[in-house]
N, C-alpha and C. Protein backbone atom coordinates (compact mmCIF):
# COMPACT_ATOMS: atom_id res chain seq x y z
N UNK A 1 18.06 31.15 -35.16
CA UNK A 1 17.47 30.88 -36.45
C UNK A 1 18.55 31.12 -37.51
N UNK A 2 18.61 30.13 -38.38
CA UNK A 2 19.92 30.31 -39.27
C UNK A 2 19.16 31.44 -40.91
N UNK A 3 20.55 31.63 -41.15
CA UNK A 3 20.25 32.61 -42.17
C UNK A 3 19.67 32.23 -43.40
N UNK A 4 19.49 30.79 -44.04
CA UNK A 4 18.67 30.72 -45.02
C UNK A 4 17.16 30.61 -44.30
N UNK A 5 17.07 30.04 -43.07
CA UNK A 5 15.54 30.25 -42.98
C UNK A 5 15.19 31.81 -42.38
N UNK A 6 15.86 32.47 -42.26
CA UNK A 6 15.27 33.70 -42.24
C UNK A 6 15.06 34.64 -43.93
N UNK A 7 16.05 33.96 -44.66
CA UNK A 7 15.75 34.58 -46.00
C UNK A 7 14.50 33.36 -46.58
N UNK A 8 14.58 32.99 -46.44
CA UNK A 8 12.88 31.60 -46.39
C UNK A 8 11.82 31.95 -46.24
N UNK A 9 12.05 32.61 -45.38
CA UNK A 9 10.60 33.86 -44.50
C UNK A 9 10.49 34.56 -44.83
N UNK A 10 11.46 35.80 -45.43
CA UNK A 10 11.39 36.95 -45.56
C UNK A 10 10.88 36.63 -47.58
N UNK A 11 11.35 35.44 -48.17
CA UNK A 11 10.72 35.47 -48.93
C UNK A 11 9.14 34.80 -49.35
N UNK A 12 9.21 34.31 -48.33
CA UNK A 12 7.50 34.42 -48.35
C UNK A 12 6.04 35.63 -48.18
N UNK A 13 7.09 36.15 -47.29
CA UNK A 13 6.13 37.84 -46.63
C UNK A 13 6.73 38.44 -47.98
N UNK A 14 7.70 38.47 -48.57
CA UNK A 14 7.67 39.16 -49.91
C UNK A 14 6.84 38.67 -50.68
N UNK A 15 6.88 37.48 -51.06
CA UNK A 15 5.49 36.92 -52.29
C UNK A 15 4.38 37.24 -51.85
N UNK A 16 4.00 37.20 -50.52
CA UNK A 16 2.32 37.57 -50.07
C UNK A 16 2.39 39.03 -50.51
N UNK A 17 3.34 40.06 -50.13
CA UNK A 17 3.59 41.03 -50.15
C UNK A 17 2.82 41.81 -51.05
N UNK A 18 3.75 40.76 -52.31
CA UNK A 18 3.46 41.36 -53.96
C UNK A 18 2.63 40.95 -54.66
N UNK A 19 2.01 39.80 -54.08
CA UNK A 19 0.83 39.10 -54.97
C UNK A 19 -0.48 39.48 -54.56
N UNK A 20 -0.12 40.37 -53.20
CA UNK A 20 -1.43 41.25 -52.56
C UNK A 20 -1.98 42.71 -53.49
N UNK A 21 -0.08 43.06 -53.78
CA UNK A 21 -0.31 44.37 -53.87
C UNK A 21 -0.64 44.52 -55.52
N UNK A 22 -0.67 43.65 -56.32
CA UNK A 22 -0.73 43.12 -57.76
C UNK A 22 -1.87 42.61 -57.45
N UNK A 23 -3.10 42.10 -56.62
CA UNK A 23 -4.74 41.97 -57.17
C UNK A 23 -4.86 43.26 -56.57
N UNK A 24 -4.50 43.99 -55.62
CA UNK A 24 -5.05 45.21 -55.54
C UNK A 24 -5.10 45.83 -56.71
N UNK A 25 -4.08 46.43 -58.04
CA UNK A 25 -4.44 46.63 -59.00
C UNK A 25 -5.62 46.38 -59.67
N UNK A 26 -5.45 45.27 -59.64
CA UNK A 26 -7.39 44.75 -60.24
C UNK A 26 -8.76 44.82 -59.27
N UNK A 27 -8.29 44.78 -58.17
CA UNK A 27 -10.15 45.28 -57.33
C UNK A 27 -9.94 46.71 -56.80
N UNK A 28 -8.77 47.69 -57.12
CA UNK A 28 -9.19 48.88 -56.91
C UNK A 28 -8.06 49.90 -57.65
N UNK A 29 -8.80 49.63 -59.29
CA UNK A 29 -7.70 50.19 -60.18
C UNK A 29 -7.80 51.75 -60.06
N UNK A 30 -8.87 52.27 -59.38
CA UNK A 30 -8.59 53.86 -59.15
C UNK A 30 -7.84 54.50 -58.36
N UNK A 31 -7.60 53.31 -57.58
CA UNK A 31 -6.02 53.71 -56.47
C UNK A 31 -4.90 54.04 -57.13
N UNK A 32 -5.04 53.18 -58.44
CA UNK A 32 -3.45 53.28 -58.66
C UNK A 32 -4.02 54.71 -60.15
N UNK A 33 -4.16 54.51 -60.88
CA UNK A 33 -4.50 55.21 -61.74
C UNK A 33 -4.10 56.45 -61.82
N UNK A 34 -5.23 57.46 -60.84
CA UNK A 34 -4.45 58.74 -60.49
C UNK A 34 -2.78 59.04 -60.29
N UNK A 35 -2.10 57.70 -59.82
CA UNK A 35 -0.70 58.17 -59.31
C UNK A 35 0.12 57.59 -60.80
N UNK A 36 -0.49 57.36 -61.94
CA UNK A 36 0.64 57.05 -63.12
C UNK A 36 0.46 58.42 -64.03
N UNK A 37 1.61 58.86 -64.12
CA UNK A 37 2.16 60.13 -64.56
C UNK A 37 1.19 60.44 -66.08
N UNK A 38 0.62 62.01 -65.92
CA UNK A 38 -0.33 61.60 -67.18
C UNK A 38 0.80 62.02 -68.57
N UNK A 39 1.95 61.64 -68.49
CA UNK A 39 2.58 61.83 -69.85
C UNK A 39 2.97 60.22 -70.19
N UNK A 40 2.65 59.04 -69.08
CA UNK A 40 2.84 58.12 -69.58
C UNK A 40 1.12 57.82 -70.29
N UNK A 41 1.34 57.06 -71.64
CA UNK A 41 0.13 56.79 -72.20
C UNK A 41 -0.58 55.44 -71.71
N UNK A 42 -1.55 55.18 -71.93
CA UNK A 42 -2.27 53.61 -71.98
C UNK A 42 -2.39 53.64 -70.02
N UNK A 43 -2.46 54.23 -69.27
CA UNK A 43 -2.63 53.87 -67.83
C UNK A 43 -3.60 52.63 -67.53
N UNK A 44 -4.67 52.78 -68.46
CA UNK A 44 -5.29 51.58 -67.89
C UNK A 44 -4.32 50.22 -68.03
N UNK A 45 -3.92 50.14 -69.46
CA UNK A 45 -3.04 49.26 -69.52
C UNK A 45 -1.99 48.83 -68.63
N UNK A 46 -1.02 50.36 -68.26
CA UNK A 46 -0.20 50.10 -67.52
C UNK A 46 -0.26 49.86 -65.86
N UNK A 47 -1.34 50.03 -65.52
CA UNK A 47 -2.14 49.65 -64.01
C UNK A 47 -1.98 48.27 -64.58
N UNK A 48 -2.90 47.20 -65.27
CA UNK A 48 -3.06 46.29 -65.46
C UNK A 48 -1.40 45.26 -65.84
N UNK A 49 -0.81 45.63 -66.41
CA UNK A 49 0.37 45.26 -66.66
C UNK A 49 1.72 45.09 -65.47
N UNK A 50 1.28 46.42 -64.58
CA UNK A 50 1.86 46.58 -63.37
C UNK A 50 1.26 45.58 -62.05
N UNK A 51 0.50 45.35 -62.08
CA UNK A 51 -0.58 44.40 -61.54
C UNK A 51 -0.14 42.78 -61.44
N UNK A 52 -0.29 42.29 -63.05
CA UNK A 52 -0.37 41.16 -63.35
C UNK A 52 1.40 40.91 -62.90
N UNK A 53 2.48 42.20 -63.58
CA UNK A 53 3.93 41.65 -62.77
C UNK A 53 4.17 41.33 -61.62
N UNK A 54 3.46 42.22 -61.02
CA UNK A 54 3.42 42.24 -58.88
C UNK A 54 3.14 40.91 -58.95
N UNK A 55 1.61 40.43 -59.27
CA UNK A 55 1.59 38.50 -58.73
C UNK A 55 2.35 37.86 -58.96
N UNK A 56 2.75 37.87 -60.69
CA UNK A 56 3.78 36.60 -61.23
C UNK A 56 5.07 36.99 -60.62
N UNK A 57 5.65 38.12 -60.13
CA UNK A 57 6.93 37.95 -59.87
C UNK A 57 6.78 37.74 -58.15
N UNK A 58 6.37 37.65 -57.33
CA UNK A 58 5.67 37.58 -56.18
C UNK A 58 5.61 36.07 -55.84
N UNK A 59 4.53 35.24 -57.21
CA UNK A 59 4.49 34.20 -56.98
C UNK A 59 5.83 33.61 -57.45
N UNK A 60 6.74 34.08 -58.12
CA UNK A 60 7.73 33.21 -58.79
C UNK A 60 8.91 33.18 -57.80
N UNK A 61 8.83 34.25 -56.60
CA UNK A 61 10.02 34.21 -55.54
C UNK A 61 9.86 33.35 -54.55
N UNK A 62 8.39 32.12 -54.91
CA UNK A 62 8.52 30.58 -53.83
C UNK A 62 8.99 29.66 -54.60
N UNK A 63 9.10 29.43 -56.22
CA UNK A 63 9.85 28.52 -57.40
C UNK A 63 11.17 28.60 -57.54
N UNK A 64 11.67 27.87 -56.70
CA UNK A 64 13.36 27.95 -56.72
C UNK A 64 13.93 28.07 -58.16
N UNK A 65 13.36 27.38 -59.33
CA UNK A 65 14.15 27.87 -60.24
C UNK A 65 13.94 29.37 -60.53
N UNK A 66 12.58 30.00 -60.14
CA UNK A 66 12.36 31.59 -60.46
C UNK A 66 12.84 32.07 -59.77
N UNK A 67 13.43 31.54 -58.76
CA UNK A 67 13.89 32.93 -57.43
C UNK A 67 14.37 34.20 -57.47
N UNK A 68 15.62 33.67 -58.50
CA UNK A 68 16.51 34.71 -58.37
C UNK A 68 16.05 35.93 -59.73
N UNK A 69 15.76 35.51 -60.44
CA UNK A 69 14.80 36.23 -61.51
C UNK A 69 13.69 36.93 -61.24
N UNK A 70 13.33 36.39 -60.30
CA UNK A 70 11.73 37.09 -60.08
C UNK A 70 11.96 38.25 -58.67
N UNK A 71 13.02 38.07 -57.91
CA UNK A 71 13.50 39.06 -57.15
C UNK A 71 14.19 39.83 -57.87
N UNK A 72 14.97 40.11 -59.22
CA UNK A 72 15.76 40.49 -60.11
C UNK A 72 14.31 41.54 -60.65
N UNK A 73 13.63 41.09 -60.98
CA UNK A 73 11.99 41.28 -61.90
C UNK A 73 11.62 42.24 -60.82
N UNK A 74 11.75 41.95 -59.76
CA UNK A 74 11.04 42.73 -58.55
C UNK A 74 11.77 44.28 -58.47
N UNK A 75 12.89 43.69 -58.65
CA UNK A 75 14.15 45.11 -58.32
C UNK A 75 13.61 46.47 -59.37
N UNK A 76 13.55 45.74 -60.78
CA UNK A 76 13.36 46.27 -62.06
C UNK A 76 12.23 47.10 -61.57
N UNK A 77 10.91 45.60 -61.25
CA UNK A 77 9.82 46.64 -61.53
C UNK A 77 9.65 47.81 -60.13
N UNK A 78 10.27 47.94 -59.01
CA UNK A 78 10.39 49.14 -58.16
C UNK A 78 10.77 50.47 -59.22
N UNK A 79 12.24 49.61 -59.66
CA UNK A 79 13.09 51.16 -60.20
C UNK A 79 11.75 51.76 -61.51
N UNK A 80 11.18 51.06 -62.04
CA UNK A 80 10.08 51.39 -63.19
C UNK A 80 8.95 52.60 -62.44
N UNK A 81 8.81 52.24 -61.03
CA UNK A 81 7.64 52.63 -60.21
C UNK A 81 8.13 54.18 -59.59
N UNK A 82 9.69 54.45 -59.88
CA UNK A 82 9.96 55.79 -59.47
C UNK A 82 9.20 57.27 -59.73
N UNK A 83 9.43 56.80 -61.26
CA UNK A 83 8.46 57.97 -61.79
C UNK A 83 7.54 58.54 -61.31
N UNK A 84 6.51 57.17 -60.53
CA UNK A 84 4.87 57.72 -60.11
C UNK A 84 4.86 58.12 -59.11
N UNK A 85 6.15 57.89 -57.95
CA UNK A 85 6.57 58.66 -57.02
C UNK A 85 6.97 59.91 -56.89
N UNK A 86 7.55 60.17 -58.11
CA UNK A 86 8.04 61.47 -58.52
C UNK A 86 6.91 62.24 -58.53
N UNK A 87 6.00 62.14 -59.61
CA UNK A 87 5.06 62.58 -60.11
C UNK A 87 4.06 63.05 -58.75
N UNK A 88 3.48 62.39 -57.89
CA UNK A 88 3.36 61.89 -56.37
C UNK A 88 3.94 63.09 -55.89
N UNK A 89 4.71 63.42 -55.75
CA UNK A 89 5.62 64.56 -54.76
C UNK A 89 5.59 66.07 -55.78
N UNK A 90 5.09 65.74 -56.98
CA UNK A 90 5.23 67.27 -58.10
C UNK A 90 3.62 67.47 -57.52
N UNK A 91 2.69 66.33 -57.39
CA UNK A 91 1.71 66.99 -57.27
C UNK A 91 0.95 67.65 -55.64
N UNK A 92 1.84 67.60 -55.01
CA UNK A 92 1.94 67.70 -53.95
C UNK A 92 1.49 66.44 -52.85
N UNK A 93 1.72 65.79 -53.37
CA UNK A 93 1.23 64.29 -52.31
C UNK A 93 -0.34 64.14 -52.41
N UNK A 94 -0.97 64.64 -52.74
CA UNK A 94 -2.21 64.54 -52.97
C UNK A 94 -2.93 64.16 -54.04
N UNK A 95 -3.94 63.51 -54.26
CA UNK A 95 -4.72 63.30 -55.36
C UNK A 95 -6.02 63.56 -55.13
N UNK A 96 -6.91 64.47 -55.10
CA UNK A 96 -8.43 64.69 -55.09
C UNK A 96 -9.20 63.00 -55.20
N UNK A 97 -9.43 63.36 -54.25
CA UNK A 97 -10.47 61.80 -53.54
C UNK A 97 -10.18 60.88 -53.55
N UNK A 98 -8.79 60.28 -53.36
CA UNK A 98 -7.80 59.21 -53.19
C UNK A 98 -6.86 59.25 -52.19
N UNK A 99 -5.48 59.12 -52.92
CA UNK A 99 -4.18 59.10 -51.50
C UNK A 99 -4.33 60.44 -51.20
N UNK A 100 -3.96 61.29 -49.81
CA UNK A 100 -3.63 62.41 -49.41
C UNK A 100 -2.75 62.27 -48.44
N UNK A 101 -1.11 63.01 -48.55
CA UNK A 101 -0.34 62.68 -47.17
C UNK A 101 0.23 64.11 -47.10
N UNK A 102 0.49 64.13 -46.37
CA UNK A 102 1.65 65.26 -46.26
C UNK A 102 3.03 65.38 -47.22
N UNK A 103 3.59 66.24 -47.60
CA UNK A 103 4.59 66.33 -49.00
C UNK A 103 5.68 65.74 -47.79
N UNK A 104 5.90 65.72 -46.93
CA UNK A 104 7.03 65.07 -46.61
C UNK A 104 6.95 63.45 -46.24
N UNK A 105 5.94 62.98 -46.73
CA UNK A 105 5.41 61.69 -46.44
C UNK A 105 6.00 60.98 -48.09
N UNK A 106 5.24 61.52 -48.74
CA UNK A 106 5.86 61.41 -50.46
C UNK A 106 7.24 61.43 -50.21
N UNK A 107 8.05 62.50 -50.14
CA UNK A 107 9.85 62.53 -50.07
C UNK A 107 9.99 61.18 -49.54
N UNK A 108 9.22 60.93 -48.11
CA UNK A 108 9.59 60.05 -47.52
C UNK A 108 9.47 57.88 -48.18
N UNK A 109 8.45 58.38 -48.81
CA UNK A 109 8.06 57.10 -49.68
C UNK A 109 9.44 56.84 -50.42
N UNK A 110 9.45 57.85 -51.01
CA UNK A 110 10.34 57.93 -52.23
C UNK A 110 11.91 57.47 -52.02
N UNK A 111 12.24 58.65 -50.75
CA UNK A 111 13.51 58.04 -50.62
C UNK A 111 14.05 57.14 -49.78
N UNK A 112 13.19 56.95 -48.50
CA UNK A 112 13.14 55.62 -47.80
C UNK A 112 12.59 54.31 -48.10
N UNK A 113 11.49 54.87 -47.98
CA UNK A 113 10.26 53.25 -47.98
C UNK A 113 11.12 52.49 -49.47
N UNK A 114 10.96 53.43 -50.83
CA UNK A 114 11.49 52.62 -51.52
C UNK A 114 12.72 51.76 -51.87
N UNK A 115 13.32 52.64 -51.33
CA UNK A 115 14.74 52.10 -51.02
C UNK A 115 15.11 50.71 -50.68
N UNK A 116 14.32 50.78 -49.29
CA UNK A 116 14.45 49.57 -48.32
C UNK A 116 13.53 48.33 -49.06
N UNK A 117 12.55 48.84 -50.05
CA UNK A 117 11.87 47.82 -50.83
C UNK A 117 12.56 47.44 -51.83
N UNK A 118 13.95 47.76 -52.58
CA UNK A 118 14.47 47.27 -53.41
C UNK A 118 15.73 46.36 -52.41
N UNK A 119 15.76 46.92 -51.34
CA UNK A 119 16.83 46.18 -50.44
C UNK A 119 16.53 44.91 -50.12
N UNK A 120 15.21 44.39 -49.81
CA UNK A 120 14.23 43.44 -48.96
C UNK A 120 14.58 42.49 -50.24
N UNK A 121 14.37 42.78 -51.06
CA UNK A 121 13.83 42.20 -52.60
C UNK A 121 15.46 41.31 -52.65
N UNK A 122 16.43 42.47 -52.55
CA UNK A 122 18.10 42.21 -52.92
C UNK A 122 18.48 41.15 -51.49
N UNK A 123 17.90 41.02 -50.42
CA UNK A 123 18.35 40.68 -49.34
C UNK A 123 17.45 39.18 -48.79
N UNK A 124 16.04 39.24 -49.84
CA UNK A 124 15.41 38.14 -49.18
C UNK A 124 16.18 36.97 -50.58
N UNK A 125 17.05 37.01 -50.56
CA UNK A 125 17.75 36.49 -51.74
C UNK A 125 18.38 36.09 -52.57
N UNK A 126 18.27 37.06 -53.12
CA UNK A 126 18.96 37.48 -54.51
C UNK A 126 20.24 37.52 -54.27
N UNK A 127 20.49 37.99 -53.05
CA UNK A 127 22.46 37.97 -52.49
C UNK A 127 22.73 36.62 -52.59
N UNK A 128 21.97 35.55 -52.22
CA UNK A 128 22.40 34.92 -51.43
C UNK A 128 22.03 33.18 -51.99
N UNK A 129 21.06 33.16 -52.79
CA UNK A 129 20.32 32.62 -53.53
C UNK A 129 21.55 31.77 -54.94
N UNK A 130 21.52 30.22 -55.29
CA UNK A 130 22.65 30.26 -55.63
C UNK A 130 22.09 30.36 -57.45
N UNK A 131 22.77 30.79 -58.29
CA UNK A 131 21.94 30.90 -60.14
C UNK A 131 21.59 30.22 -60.44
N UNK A 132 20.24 29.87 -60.99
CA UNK A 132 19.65 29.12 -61.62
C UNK A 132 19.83 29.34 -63.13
């Protein structure tokens, strides 16, 4: 299998990815809610705002002229999403009647999982992808 159709693929399971995880915002905004830091203001807003970016940049990584922008958009909005990870691991990985993991599950979000999600983003792509 040659290497643009594997970045072909990998950017499709990314758009499903993000355009999944952006209506989740909207049919189960109490998921996310609890985990936005309460010194940031407007949460409802910013659930909703965080939401609506996940689809459009999700959907914009199958529009060849959006590609490289909307994986660019993608990168951004991870590094934006650190904080609530942070916040996530201050409160001990837990949230009363929502997410609950173990504190080394959080570390682990934080410094793996996310990682490799700004990599996927940089790699289904954006490397490789020529400027629009």
């Amino acid at each position: 299998m040659g290497a643009e159709r594997l970045n072909r693929i990998s950017r499709w399971i990314l758009a499903v990815f993000y355009i999944s995880a952006g209506i989740n915002h909207f049919v189960n905004p109490a998921f996310y809610l609890p985990l936005i830091p309460p010194y940031f203001p407007f949460p409802e807003e910013i659930n909703i705002l965080s939401g609506l970016a996940e689809v459009v940049l999700g959907g914009g990584v199958l529009f060849p002229p959006f590609s490289k922008q909307s994986l660019r958009g993608i990168i951004l909005l991870l590094i934006a999403f650190i904080p609530s990870h942070i916040y996530f691991i201050q409160i001990g990985s837990c949230i009363e009647g929502g997410l609950c993991t173990r504190p080394a599950v959080g570390l682990f979000r934080l410094v793996v999982i996310h990682p490799l999600l700004i990599l996927w983003a940089y790699y289904s792509g954006l490397r490789t992808l020529k400027t629009t």
